[in-house]
C-alpha atoms as a PDB file:
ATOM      1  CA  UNK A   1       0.000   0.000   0.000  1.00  0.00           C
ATOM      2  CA  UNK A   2       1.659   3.780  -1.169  1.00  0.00           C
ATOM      3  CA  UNK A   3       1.928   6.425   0.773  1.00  0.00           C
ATOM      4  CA  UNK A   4      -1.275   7.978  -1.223  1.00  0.00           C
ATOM      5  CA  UNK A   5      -3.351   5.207  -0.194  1.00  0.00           C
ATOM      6  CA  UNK A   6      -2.358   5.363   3.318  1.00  0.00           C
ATOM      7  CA  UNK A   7      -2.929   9.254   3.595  1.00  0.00           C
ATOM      8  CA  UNK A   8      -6.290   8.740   1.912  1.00  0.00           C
ATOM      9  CA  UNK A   9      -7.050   5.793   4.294  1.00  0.00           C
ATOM     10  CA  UNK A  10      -6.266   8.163   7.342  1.00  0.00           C
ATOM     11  CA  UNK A  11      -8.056  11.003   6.659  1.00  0.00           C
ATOM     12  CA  UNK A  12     -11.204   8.775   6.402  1.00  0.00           C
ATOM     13  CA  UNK A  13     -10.318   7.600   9.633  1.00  0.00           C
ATOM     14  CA  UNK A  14      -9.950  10.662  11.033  1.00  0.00           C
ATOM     15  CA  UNK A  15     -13.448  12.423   9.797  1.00  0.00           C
ATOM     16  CA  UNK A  16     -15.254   9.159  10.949  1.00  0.00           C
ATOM     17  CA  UNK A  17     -13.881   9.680  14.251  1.00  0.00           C
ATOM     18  CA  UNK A  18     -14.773  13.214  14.271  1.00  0.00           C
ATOM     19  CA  UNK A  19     -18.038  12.021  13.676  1.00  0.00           C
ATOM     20  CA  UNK A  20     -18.513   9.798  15.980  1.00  0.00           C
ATOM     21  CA  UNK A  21     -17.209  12.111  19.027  1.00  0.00           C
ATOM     22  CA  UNK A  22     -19.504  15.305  17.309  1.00  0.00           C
ATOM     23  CA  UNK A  23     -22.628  12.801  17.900  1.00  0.00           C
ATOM     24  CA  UNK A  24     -21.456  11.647  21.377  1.00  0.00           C
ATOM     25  CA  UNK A  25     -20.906  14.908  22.363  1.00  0.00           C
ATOM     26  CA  UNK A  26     -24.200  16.589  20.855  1.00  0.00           C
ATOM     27  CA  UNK A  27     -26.245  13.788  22.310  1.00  0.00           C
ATOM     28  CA  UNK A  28     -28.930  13.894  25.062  1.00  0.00           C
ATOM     29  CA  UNK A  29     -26.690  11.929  26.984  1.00  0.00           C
ATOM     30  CA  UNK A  30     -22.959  13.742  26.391  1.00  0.00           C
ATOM     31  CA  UNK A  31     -24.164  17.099  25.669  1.00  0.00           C
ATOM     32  CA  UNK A  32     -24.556  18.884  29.343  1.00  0.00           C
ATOM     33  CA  UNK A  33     -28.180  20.313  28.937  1.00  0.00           C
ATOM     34  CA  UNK A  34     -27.870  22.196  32.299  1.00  0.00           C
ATOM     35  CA  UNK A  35     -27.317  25.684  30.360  1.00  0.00           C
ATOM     36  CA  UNK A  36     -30.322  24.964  28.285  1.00  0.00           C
ATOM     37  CA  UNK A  37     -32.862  23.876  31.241  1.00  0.00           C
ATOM     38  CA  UNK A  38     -31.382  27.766  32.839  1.00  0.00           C
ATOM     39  CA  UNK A  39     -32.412  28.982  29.194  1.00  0.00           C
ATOM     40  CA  UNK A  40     -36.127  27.244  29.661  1.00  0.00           C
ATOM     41  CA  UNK A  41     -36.608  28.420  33.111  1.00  0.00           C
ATOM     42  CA  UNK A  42     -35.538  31.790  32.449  1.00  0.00           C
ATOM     43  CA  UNK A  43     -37.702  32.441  29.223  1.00  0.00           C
ATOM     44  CA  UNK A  44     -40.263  31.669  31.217  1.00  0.00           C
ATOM     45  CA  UNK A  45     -40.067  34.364  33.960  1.00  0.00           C
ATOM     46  CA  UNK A  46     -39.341  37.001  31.566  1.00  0.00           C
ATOM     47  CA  UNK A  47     -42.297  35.666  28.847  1.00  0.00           C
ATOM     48  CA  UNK A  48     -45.068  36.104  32.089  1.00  0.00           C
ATOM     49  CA  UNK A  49     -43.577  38.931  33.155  1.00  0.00           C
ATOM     50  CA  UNK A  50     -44.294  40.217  29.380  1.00  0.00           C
ATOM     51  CA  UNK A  51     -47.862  38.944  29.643  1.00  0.00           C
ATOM     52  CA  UNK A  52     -48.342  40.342  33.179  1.00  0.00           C
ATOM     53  CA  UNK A  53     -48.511  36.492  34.496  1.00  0.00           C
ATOM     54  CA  UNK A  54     -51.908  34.880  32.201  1.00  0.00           C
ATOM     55  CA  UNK A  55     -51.999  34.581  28.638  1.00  0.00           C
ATOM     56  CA  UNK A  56     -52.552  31.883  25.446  1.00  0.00           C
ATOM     57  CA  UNK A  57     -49.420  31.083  24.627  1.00  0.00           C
ATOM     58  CA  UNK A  58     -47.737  28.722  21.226  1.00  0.00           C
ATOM     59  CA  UNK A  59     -44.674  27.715  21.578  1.00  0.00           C
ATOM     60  CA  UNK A  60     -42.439  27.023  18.536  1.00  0.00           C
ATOM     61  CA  UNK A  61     -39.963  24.601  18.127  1.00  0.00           C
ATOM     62  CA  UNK A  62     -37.564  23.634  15.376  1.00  0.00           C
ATOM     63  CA  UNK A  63     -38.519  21.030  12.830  1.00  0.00           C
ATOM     64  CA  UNK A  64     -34.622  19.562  12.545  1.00  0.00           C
ATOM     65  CA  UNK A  65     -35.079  17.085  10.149  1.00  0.00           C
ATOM     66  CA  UNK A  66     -31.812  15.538   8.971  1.00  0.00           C
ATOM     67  CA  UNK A  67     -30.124  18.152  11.521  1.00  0.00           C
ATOM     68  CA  UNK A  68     -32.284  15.933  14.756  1.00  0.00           C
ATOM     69  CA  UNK A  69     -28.523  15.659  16.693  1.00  0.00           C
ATOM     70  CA  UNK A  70     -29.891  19.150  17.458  1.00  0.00           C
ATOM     71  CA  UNK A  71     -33.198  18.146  18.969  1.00  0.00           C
ATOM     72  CA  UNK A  72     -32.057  18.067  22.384  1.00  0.00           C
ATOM     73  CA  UNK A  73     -31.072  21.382  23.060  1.00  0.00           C
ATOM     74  CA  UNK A  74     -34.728  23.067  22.044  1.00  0.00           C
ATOM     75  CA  UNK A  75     -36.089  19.736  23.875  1.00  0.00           C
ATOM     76  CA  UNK A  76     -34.484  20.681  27.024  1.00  0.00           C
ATOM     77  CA  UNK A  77     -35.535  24.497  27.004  1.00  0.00           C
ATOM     78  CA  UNK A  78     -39.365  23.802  26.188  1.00  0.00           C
ATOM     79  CA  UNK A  79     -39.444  21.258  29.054  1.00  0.00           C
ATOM     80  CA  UNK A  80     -37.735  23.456  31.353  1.00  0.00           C
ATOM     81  CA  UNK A  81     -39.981  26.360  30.069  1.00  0.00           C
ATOM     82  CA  UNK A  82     -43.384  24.285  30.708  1.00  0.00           C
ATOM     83  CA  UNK A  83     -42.301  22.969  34.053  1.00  0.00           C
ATOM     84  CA  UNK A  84     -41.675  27.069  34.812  1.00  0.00           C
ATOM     85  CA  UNK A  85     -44.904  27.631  34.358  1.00  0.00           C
ATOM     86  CA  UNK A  86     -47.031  25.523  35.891  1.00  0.00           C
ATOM     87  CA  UNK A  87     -49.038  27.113  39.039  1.00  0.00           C
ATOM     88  CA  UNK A  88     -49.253  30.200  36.391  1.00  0.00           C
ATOM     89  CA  UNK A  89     -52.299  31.103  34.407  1.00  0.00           C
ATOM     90  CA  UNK A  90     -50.184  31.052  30.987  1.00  0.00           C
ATOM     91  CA  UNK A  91     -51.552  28.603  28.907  1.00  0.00           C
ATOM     92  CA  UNK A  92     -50.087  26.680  26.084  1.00  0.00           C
ATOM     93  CA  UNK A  93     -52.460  26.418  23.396  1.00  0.00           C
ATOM     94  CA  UNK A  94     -50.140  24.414  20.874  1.00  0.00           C
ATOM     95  CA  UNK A  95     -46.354  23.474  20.293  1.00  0.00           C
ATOM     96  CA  UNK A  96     -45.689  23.690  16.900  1.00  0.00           C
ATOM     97  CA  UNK A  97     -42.498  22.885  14.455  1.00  0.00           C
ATOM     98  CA  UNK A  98     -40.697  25.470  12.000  1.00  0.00           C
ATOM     99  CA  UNK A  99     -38.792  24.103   8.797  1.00  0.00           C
ATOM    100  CA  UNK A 100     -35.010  25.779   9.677  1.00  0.00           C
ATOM    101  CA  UNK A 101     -32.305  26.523   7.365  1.00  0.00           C
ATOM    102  CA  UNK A 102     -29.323  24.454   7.342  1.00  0.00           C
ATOM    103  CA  UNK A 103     -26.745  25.519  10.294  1.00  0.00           C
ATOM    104  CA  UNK A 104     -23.841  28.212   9.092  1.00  0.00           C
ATOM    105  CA  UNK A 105     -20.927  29.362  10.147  1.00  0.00           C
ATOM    106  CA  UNK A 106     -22.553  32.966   9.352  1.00  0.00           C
ATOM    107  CA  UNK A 107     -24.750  32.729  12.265  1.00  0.00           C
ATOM    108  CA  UNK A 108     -24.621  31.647  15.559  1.00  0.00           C
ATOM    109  CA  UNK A 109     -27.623  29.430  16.511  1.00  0.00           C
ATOM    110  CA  UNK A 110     -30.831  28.252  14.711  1.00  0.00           C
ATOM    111  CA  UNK A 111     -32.971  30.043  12.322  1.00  0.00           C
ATOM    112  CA  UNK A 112     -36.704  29.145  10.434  1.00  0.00           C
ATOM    113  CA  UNK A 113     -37.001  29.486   6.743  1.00  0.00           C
ATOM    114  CA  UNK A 114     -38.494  32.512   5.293  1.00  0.00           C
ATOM    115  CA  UNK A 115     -42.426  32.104   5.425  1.00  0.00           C
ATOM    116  CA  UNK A 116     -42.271  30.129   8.384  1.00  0.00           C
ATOM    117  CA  UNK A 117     -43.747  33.137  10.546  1.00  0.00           C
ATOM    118  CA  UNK A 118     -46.353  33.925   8.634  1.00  0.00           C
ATOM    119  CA  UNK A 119     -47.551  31.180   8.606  1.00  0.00           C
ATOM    120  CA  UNK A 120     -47.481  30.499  12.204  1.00  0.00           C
ATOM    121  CA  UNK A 121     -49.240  33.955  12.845  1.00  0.00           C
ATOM    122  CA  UNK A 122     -52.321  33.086  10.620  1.00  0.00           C
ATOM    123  CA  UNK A 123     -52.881  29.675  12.494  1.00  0.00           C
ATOM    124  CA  UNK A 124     -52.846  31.328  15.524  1.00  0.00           C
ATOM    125  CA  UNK A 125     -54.019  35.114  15.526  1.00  0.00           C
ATOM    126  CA  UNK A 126     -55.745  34.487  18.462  1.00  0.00           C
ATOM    127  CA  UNK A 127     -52.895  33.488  20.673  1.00  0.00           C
ATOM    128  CA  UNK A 128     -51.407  36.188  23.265  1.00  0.00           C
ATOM    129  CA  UNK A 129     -47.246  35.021  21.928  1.00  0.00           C
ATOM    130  CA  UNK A 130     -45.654  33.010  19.996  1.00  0.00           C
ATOM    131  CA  UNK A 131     -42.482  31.751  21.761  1.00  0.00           C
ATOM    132  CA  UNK A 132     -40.309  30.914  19.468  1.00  0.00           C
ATOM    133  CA  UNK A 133     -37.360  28.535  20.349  1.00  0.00           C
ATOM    134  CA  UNK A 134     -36.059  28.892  16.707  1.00  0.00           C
ATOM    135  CA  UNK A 135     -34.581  32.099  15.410  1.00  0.00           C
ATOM    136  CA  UNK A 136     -36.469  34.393  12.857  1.00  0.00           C
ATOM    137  CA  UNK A 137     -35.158  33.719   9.079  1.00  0.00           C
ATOM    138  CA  UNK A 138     -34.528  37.845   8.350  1.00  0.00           C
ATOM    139  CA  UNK A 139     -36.107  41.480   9.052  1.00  0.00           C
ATOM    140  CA  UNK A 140     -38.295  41.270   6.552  1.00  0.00           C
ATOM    141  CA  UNK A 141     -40.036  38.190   7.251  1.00  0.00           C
ATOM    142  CA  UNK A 142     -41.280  39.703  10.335  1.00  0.00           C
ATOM    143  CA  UNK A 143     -41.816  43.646   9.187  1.00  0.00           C
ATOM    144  CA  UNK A 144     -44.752  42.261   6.342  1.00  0.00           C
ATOM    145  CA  UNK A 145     -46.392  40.198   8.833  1.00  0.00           C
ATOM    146  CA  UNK A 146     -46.850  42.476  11.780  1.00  0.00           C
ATOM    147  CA  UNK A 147     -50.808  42.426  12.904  1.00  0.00           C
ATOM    148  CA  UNK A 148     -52.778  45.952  13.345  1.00  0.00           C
ATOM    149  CA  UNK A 149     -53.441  44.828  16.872  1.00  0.00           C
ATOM    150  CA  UNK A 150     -50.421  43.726  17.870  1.00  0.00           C
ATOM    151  CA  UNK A 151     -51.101  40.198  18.849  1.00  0.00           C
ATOM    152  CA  UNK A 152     -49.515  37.464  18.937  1.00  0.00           C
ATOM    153  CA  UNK A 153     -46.608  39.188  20.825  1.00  0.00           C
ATOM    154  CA  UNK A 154     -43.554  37.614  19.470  1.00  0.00           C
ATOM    155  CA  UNK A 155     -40.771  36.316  22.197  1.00  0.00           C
ATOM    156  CA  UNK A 156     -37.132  35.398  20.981  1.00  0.00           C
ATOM    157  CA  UNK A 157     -35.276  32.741  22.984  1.00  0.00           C
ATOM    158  CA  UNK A 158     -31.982  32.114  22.266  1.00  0.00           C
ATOM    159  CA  UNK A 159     -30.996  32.161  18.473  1.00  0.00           C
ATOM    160  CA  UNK A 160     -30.145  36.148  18.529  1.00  0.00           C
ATOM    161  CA  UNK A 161     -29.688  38.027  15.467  1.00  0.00           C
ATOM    162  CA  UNK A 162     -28.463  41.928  15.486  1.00  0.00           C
ATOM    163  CA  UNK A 163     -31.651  43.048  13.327  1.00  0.00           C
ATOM    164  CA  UNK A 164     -33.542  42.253  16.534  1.00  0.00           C
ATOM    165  CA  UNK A 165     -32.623  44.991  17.995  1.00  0.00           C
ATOM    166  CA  UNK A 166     -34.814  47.172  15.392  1.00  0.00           C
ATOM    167  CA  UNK A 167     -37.271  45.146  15.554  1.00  0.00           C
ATOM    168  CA  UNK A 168     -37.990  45.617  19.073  1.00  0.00           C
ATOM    169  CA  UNK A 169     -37.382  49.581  18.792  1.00  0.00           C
ATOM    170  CA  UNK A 170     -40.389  49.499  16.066  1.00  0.00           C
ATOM    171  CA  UNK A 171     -42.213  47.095  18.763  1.00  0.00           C
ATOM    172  CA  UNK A 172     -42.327  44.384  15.711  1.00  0.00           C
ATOM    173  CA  UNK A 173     -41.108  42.187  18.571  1.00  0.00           C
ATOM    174  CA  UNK A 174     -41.211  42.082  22.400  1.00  0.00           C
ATOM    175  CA  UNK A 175     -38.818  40.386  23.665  1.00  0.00           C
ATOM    176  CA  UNK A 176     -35.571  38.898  22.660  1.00  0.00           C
ATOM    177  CA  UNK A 177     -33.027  36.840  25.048  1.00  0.00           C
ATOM    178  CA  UNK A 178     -29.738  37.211  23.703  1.00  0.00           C
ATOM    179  CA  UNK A 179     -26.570  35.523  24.509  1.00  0.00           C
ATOM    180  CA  UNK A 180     -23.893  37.844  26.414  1.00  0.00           C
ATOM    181  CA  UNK A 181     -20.616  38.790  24.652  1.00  0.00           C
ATOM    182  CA  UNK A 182     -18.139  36.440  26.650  1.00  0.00           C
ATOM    183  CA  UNK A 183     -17.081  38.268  30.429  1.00  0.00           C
ATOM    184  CA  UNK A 184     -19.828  40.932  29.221  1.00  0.00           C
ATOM    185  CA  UNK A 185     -21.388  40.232  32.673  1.00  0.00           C
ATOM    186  CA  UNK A 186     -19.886  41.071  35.978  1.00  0.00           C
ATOM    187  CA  UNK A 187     -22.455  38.941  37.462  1.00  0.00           C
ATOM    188  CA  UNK A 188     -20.250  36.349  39.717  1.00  0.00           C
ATOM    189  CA  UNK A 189     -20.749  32.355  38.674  1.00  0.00           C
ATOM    190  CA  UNK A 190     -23.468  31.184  40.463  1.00  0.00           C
ATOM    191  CA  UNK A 191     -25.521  28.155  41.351  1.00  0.00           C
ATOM    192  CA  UNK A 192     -29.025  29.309  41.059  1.00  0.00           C
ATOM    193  CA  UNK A 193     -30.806  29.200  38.358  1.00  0.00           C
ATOM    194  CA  UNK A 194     -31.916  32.732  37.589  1.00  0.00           C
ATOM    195  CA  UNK A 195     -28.649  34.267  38.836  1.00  0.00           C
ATOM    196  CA  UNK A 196     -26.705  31.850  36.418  1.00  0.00           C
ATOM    197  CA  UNK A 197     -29.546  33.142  33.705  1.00  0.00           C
ATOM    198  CA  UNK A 198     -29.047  36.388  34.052  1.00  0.00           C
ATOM    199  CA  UNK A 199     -25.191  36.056  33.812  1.00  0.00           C
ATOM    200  CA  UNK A 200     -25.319  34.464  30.573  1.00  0.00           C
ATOM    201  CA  UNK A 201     -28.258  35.983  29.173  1.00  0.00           C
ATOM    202  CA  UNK A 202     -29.468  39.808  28.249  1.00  0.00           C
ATOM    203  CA  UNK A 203     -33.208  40.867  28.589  1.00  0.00           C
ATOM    204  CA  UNK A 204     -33.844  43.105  25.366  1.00  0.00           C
ATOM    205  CA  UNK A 205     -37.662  44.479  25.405  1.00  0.00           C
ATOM    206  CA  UNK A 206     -38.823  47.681  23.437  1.00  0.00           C
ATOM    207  CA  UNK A 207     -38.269  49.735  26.781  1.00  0.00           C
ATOM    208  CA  UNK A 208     -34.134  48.671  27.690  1.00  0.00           C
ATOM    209  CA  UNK A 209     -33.337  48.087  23.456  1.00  0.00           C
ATOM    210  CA  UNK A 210     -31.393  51.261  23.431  1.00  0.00           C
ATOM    211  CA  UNK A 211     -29.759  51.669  26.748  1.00  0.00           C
ATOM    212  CA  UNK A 212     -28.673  47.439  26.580  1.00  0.00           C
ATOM    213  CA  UNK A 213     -24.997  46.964  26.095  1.00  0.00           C
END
């Protein structure tokens, strides 16, 4: 066997492995959901504190497809966000599944193909918020399907985009939970959950948009 055959032979190897360890790790059971139950928990709080503790609410999930090694992330954050809000009188009237676009080095986190929202708003016009555990696909997805009165309220978890930020200015959204910037917080480490939320996590509404860091 050449040299050729052996170099080709390795670098097989070597992406198979890096395979293998990319589904161990991204697994339900190697993948260290903690962060994402915090994520859950915290959407929660700041979603009733947004509907002033009752509303209808549909929650949105991705629709992964071949991309499913990704399922457990959302899965953890929706349970964690349901268990947060028992005892509440926020209702969930429906969990339902966007088509996403394949994952990109571009952007950080998962986003719905364009449509998706409009859709979802015409199903459910009479809900209080859509929660959406999947990021929006762009600006103008959002901007042509805005209702005259305002409802469903849209709430971002996770998946945070820059254009957000003008989208809650123009009140096109209301809430957004973004990711901070790495040592952005001077929040100490904590083992609470909301303490350890708040480190990691920024509260953007249309009121703090323009003052947030």
């Amino acid at each position: 066997m050449n040299k050729r055959v052996l170099s080709v032979v390795a670098l097989i190897s070597l992406i198979g492995v890096s395979w293998v360890f990319l589904y161990r790790t991204v697994t339900s059971s190697g993948l260290d959901l903690d962060p994402y139950v915090v994520l859950g928990q915290g959407a929660a709080r700041e979603t009733s504190k947004a509907l002033r503790g009752s509303g209808r609410i549909v929650i949105v999930d991705a629709s992964f497809g071949e991309f499913k090694i990704l399922a457990p992330t959302t899965s953890a954050q929706i349970r964690a966000f349901k268990k947060a809000i028992r005892g509440t009188d926020l209702k969930v009237v429906a969990v339902e599944e966007a088509s996403i676009d394949p994952p990109s080095m571009s952007r950080t986190g998962i986003f719905m193909r364009p449509k998706e929202l409009s859709k979802l708003l015409a199903k459910h016009s009479g809900a209080d918020a859509l929660v959406l555990f999947v990021g929006l696909a762009n600006r103008e997805d959002v901007v042509a399907t805005r209702s005259s009165n305002g409802k469903p309220q849209i709430m971002m978890v996770g998946n945070f985009d820059p254009f957000y930020r003008n989208l809650l200015a123009a009140r096109a959204i209301h809430l957004a939970i973004a990711p901070r910037v790495q040592g952005d917080s001077q929040t100490p480490l904590s083992h609470e959950s909301q303490d350890e939320f708040e480190r990691q996590h920024l509260v953007l509404t249309p009121e703090n948009v323009k003052e947030a860091p």
